[in-house]
Protein backbone atom coordinates (compact mmCIF):
# COMPACT_ATOMS: atom_id res chain seq x y z
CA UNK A 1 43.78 101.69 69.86
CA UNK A 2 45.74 105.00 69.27
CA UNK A 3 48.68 105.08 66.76
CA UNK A 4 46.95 104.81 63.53
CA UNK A 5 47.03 108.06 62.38
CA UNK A 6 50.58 109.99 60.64
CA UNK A 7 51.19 113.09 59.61
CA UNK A 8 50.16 117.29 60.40
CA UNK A 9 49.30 118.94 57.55
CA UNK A 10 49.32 115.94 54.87
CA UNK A 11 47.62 113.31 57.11
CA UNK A 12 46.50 109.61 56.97
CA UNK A 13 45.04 107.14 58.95
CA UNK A 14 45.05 103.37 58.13
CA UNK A 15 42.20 101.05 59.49
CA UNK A 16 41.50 96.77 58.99
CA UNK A 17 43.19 93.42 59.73
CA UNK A 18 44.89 90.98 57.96
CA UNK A 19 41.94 88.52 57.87
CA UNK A 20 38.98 91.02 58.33
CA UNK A 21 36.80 92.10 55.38
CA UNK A 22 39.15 94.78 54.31
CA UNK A 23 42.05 96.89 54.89
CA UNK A 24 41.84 100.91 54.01
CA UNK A 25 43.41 104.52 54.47
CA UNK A 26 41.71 107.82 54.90
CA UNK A 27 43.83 110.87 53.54
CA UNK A 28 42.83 114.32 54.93
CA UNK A 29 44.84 117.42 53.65
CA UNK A 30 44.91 116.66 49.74
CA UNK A 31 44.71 119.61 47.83
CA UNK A 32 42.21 120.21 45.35
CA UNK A 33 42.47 120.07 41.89
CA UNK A 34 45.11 116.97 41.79
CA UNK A 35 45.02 114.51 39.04
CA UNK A 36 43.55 111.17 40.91
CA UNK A 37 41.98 108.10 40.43
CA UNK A 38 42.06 104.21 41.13
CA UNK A 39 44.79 103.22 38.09
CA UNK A 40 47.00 106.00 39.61
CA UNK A 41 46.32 104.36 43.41
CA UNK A 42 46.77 100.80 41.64
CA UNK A 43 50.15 100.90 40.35
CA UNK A 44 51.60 101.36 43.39
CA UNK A 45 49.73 99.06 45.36
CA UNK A 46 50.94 96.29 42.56
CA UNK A 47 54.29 96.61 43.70
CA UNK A 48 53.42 95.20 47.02
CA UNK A 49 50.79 92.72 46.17
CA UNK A 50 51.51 89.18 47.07
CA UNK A 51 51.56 86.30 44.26
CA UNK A 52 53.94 87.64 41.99
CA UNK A 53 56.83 85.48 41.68
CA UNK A 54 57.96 82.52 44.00
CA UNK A 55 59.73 84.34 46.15
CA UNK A 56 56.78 85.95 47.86
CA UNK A 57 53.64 84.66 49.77
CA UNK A 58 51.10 81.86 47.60
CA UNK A 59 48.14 84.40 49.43
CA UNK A 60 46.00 85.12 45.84
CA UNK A 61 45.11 88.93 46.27
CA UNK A 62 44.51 91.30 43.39
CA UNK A 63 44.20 94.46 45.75
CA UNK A 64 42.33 95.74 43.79
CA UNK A 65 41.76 99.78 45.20
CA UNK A 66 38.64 101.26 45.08
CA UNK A 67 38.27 105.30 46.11
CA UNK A 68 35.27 105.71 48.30
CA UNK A 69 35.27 110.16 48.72
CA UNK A 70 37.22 112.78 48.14
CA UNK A 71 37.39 112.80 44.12
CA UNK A 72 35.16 113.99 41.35
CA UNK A 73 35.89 113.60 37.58
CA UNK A 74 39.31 112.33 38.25
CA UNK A 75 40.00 115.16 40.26
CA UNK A 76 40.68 115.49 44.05
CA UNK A 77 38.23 117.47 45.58
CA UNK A 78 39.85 118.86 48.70
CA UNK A 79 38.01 116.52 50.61
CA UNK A 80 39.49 113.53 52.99
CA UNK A 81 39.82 110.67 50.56
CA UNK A 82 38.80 107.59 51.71
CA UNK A 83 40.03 104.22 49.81
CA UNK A 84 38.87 100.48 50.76
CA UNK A 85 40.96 97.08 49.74
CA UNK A 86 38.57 94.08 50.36
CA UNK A 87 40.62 90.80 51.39
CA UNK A 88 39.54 87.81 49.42
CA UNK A 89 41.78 84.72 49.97
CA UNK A 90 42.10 84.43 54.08
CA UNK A 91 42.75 81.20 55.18
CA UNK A 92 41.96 81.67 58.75
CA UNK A 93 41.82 77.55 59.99
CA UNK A 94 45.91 78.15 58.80
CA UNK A 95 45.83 80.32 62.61
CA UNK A 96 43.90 78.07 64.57
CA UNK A 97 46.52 76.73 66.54
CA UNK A 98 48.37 80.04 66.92
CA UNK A 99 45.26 81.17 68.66
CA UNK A 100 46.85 78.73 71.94
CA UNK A 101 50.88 80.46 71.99
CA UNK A 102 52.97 82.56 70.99
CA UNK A 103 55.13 82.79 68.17
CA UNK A 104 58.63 83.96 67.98
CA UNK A 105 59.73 87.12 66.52
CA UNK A 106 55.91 88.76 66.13
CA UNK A 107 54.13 90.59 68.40
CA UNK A 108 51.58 88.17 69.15
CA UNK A 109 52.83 87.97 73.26
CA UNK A 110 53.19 92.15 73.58
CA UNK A 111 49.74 92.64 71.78
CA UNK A 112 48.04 89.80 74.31
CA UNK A 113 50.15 91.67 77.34
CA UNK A 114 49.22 95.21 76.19
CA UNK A 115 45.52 94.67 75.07
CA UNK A 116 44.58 90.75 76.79
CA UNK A 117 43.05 89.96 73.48
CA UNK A 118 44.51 89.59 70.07
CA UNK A 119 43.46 88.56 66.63
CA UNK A 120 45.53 85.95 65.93
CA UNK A 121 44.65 85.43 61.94
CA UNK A 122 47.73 86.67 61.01
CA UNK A 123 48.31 88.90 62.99
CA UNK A 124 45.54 91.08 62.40
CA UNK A 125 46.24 95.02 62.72
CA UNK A 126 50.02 94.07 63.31
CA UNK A 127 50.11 92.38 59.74
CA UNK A 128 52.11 93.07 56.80
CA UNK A 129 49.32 94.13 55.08
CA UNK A 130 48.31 97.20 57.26
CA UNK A 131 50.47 98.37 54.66
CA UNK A 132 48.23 98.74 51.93
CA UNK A 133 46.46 101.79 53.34
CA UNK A 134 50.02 103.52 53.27
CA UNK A 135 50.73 102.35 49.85
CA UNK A 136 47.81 103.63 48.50
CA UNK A 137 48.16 107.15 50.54
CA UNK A 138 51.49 107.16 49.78
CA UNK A 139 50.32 106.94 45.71
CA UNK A 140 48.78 110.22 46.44
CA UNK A 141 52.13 111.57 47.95
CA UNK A 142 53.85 110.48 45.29
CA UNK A 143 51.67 112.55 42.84
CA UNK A 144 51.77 115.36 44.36
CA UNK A 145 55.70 115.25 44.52
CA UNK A 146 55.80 114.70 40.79
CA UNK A 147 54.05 117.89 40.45
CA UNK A 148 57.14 119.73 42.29
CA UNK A 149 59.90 117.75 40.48
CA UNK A 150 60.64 115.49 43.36
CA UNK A 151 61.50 111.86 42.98
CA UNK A 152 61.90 109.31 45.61
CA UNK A 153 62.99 106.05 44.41
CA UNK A 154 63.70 102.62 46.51
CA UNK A 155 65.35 99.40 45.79
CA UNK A 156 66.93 96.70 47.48
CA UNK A 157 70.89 97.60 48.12
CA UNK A 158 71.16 93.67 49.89
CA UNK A 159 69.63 90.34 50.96
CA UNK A 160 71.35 88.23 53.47
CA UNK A 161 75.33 88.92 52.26
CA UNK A 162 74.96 89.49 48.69
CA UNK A 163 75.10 93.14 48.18
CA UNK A 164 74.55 95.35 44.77
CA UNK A 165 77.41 96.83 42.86
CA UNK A 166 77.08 100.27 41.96
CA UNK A 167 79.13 99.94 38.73
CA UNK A 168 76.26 97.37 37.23
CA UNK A 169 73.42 99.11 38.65
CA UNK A 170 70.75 100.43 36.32
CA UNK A 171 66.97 102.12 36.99
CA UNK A 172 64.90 100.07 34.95
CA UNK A 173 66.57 96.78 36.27
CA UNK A 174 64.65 97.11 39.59
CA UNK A 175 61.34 96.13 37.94
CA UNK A 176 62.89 93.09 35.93
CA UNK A 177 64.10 91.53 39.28
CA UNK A 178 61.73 89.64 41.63
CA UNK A 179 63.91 91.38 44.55
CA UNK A 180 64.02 94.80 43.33
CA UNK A 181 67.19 94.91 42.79
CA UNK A 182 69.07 97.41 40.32
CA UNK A 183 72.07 95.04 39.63
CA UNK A 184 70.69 91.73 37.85
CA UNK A 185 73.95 89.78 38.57
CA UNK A 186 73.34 90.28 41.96
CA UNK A 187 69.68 89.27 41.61
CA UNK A 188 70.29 86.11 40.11
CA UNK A 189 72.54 85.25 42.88
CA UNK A 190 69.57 86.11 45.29
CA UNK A 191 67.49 83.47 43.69
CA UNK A 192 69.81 80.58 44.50
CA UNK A 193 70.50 81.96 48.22
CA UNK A 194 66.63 82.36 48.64
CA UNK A 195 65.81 79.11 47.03
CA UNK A 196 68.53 77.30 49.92
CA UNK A 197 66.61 78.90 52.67
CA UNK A 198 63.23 78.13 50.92
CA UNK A 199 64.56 73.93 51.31
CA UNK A 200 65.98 74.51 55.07
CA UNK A 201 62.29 75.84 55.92
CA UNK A 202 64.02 78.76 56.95
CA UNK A 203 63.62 83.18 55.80
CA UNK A 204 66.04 86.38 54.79
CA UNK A 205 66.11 89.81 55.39
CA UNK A 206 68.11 92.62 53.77
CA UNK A 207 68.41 96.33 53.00
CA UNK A 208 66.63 98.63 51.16
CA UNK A 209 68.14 102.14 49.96
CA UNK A 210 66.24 105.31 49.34
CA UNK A 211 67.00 108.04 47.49
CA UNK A 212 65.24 111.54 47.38
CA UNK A 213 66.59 113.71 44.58
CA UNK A 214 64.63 117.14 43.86
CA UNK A 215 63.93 118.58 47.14
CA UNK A 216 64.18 122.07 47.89
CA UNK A 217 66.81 123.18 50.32
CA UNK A 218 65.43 124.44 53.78
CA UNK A 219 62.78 121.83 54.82
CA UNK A 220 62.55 120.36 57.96
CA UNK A 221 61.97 122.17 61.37
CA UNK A 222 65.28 122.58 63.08
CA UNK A 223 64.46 120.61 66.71
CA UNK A 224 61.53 117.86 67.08
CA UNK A 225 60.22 117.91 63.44
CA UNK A 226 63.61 117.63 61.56
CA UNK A 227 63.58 116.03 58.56
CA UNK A 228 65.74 113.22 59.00
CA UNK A 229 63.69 112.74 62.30
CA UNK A 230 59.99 112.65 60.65
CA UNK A 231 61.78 109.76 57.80
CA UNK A 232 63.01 108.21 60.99
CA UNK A 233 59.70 108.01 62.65
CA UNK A 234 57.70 107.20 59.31
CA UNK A 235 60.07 104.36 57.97
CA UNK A 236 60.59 102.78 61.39
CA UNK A 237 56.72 102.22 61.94
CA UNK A 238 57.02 99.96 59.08
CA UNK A 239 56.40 96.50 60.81
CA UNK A 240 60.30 94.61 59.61
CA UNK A 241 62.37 97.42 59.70
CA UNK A 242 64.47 97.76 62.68
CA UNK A 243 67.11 100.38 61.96
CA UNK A 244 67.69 103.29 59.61
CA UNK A 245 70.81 105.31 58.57
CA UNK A 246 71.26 108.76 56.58
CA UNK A 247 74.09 109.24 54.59
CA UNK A 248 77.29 107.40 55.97
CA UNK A 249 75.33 106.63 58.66
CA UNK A 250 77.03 104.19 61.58
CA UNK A 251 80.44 104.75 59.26
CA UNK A 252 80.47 108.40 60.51
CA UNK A 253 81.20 106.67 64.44
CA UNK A 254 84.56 105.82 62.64
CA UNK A 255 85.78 108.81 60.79
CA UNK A 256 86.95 111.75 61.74
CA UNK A 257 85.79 115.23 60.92
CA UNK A 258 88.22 116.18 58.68
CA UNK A 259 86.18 112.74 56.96
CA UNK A 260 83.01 113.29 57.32
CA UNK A 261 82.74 116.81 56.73
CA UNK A 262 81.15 117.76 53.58
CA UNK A 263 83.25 120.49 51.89
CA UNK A 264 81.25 123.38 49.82
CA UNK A 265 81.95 124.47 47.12
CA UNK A 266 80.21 127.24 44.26
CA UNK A 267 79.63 124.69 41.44
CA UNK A 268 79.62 125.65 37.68
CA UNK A 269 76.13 127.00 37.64
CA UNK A 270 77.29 129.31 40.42
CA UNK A 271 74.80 128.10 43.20
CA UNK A 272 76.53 126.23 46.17
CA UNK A 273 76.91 122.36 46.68
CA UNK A 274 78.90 119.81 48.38
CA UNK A 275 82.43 118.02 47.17
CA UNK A 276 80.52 115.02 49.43
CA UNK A 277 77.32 113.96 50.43
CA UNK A 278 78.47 112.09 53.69
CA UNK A 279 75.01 113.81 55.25
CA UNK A 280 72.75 112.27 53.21
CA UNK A 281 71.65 115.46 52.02
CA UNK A 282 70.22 117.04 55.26
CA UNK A 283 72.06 119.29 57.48
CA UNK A 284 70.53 120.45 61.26
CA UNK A 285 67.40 118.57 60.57
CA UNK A 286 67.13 120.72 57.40
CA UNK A 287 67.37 119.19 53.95
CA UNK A 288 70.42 121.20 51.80
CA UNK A 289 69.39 120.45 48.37
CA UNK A 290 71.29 117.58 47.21
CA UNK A 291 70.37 114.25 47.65
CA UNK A 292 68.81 112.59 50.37
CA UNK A 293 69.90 108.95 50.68
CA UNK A 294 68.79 106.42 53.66
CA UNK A 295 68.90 102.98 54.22
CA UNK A 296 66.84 100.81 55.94
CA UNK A 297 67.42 97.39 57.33
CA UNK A 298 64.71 94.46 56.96
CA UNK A 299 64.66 91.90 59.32
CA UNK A 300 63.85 88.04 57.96
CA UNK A 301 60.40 86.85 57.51
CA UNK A 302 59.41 86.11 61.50
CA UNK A 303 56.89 83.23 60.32
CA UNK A 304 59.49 80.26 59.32
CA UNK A 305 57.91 76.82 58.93
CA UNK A 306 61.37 75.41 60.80
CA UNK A 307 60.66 73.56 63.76
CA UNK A 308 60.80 77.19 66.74
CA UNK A 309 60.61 76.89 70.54
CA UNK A 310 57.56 79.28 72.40
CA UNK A 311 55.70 79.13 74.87
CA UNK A 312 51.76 78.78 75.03
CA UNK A 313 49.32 80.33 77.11
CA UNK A 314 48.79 77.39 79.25
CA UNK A 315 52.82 78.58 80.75
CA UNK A 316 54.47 75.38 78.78
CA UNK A 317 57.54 75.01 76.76
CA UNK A 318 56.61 73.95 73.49
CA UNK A 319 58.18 73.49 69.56
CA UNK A 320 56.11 74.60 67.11
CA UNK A 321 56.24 74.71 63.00
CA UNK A 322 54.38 77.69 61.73
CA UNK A 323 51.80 76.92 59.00
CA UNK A 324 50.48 79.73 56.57
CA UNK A 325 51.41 81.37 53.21
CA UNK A 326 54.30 83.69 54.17
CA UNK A 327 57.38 85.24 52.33
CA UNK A 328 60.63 83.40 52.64
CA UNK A 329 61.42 87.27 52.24
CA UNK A 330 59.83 90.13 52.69
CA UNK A 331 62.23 92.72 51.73
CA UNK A 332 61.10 93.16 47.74
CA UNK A 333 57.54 93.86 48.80
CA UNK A 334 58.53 96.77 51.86
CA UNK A 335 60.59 98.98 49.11
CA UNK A 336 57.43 100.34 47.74
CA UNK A 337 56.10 100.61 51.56
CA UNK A 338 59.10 102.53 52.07
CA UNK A 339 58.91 105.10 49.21
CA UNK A 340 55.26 105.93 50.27
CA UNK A 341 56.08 106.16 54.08
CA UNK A 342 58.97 108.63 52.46
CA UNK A 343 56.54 110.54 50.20
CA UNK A 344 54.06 111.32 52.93
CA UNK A 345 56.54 112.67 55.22
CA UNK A 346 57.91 114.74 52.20
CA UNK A 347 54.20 116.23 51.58
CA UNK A 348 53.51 116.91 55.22
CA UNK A 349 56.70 118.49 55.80
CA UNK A 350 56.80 120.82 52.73
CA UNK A 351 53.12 121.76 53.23
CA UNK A 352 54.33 122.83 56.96
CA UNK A 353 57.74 125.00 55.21
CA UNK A 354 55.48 127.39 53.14
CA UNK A 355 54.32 129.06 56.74
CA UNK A 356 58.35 129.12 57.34
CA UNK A 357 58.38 133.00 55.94
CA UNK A 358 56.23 135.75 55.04
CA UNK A 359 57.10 135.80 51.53
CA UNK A 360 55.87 132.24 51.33
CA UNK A 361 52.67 134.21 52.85
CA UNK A 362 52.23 136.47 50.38
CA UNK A 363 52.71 135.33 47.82
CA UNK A 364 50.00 133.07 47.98
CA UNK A 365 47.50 135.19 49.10
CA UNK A 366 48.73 138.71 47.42
C-alpha cells in the first residue's frame, strides 16, 4: 500500500489498523538536540483520545505513547523516531456483519474494489485512528515550532448551524468545552443540538478554523510546493474533511478586486503589513508574515446507528443499522489532528526555505 508516508525534509510515516495490535508513526528528519519525551508526545495525543465526555465514542483507550528510537536523556538524537500506541479495547464481533456489505459514506466498497480484500474491524488502515501516528508526529512539529515563536492553534468555528461569535470568543475556553469551541454560549447550545441527533440515532459535522500566527514571511515554493498547497494536501488527507478554504476563501468568487485586495501599508514599527488579511496570510504560494487562517469542513460521523440502505456483496439491496462505539461527532477530536497535520507541513516547509539563499548557506556553515 503506498500513501503512508508525508513530508521532504521533516518526514513521517504512519503504520497499524484500527483493530490490530497497535497503531504508530516513524519521524525521520528531527533535529538533534530537541527537548522530547513521552509526556510532551502525550498531551497532544489526549486531545484526541476517545472517552472523554459523552459526546465522543464509549471505545476505553488511554493511548498511552511510548517512544521506541530516536531519543536519549530526553533529548532527540537525530535519529528517525519511532513511537508505538497499543490498542486495548477492540470489539471486533461489533464488525462481524459488516464483513458481508458495504456501508454508506466509508470507504469500505472503494478499498474492496481497489485492493479485493479489506479489514473490515473498523475500518482498519482507513480508521479514525490512523490518526494517532500524526498526532503524535505532529507533537514533535509542534515543539520544534515553539522553538521559532510559531503558534498554530485550532478550534471548532461550527457544528451543524450553530456558529461561534467572535465578540465572546476566548483562548482558554476551547479546553473547557467538550466541542472545542472558544465561545461557551455557543457550546452549550451544541450540547442540546448533539444530544437531538444522539435520540434520532443520527451524527453532525462542522468546521474547524486554524490559525498560524508567527511565521516568517517568504516560505513556500512559488509553483507545486506552495504553501497554501502543502496545508491543502496535508489537511485534506485527514479521513472527514472534505474541503478547505484560506482566508475569505469561496467569499472571494463574490467580491471584486477592489474587495479582496489586501491594501499595504508601513505600520507604526515601520515594517510593511496589510489594512486586510482577505489572503489568509499567504500571497503566490508564499506566506507574507501575518496570519495564516484556514478552515476546514468536517463531514458527520459516516457510522449512524439509523436504519441506512447498502448493498452487500452477495449484489442485494439491503437496510442495515450500524452497530459499534462511534462519535455522534467527530469534529472536537480532528482539531488537534488538524494542528499537527498543520505543524508538520510548517517544519518540512521551513526546513526546505533555509536552502532558498546563500546567506541562509552561510551562515550556517561559516
Amino acid at each position: 500500500m503506498a500513501g503512508s508516508t508525508y513530508g521532504n525534509l521533516f518526514k513521517i510515516t504512519t503504520w497499524g489498523e484500527s483493530h490490530g495490535k497497535a497503531i504508530g508513526v516513524v519521524v525521520d528528519g528531527v533535529p538533534a538536540g530537541l527537548d522530547l519525551n513521552e509526556e510532551i508526545i502525550q498531551q497532544y495525543l489526549n486531545r484526541r483520545r476517545p472517552g472523554q465526555s459523552e459526546f465522543t465514542t464509549e471505545r476505553n483507550e488511554s493511548d498511552s505513547v511510548e517512544i521506541l528510537s530516536g531519543t536519549f536523556e530526553g533529548k532527540s538524537t537525530g535519529a528517525p523516531i519511532s513511537m508505538i500506541v497499543r490498542n486495548k479495547d477492540q470489539h471486533s464481533a461489533d464488525y462481524d456483519d459488516i464483513a458481508t456489505y458495504y456501508r454508506p459514506g466509508h470507504a469500505d466498497y472503494t478499498f474492496d474494489a481497489k485492493y479485493g480484500f479489506r479489514d473490515y474491524r473498523g475500518g482498519g488502515r482507513t480508521s479514525g485512528r490512523e490518526t494517532i501516528g500524526r498526532v503524535a508526529a505532529g507533537a514533535i512539529a509542534s515543539e520544534i515550532l515553539k522553538k521559532l515563536n510559531i503558534n498554530v492553534r485550532a478550534y471548532t468555528k461550527s457544528i451543524g448551524d450553530i456558529n461561534i461569535n467572535y465578540s465572546n470568543c476566548q483562548i482558554s475556553n476551547i479546553a473547557k468545552s467538550p466541542f472545542s469551541m472558544p465561545d461557551l454560549e455557543a457550546s452549550e447550545a451544541v450540547e442540546e443540538l448533539v444530544r437531538l441527533k444522539k435520540e434520532e440515532q443520527d451524527s453532525l459535522g462542522g468546521i474547524i478554523e486554524c490559525i498560524i500566527s508567527g511565521m516568517p514571511i517568504g516560505v513556500g515554493e512559488p509553483v507545486f510546493d506552495k504553501l497554501d498547497a502543502n496545508l491543502a494536501k496535508a489537511i485534506m488527507s485527514i479521513g472527514a474533511i472534505k474541503g478547505i478554504e484560506f482566508g475569505s476563501g469561496f467569499m472571494a468568487a463574490k467580491s471584486t478586486g477592489s474587495q479582496n485586495n489586501d491594501p499595504f501599508i508601513i505600520d507604526e514599527n515601520g515594517n510593511i503589513s496589510k489594512v486586510t488579511n482577505n489572503a489568509g496570510g499567504l500571497l503566490g504560494g508564499l506566506s507574507d508574515g501575518t496570519e495564516i487562517v484556514f478552515r476546514a469542513a468536517v463531514k458527520p460521523t459516516s457510522s449512524i446507528a439509523m436504519t441506512q440502505k447498502t448493498v452487500n456483496k452477495a449484489g442485494e439491496n439491503i437496510e442495515i443499522n450500524i452497530k459499534g462505539r462511534h462519535d455522534p461527532l467527530i469534529v472536537p477530536r480532528a482539531v488537534v489532528v488538524v494542528e499537527s497535520m498543520a505543524a508538520i507541513t510548517l517544519v518540512d516547509m521551513l526546513f526546505m526555505n533555509m536552502t532558498s539563499k546563500i546567506d541562509n548557506i552561510v551562515k550556517i556553515y561559516k
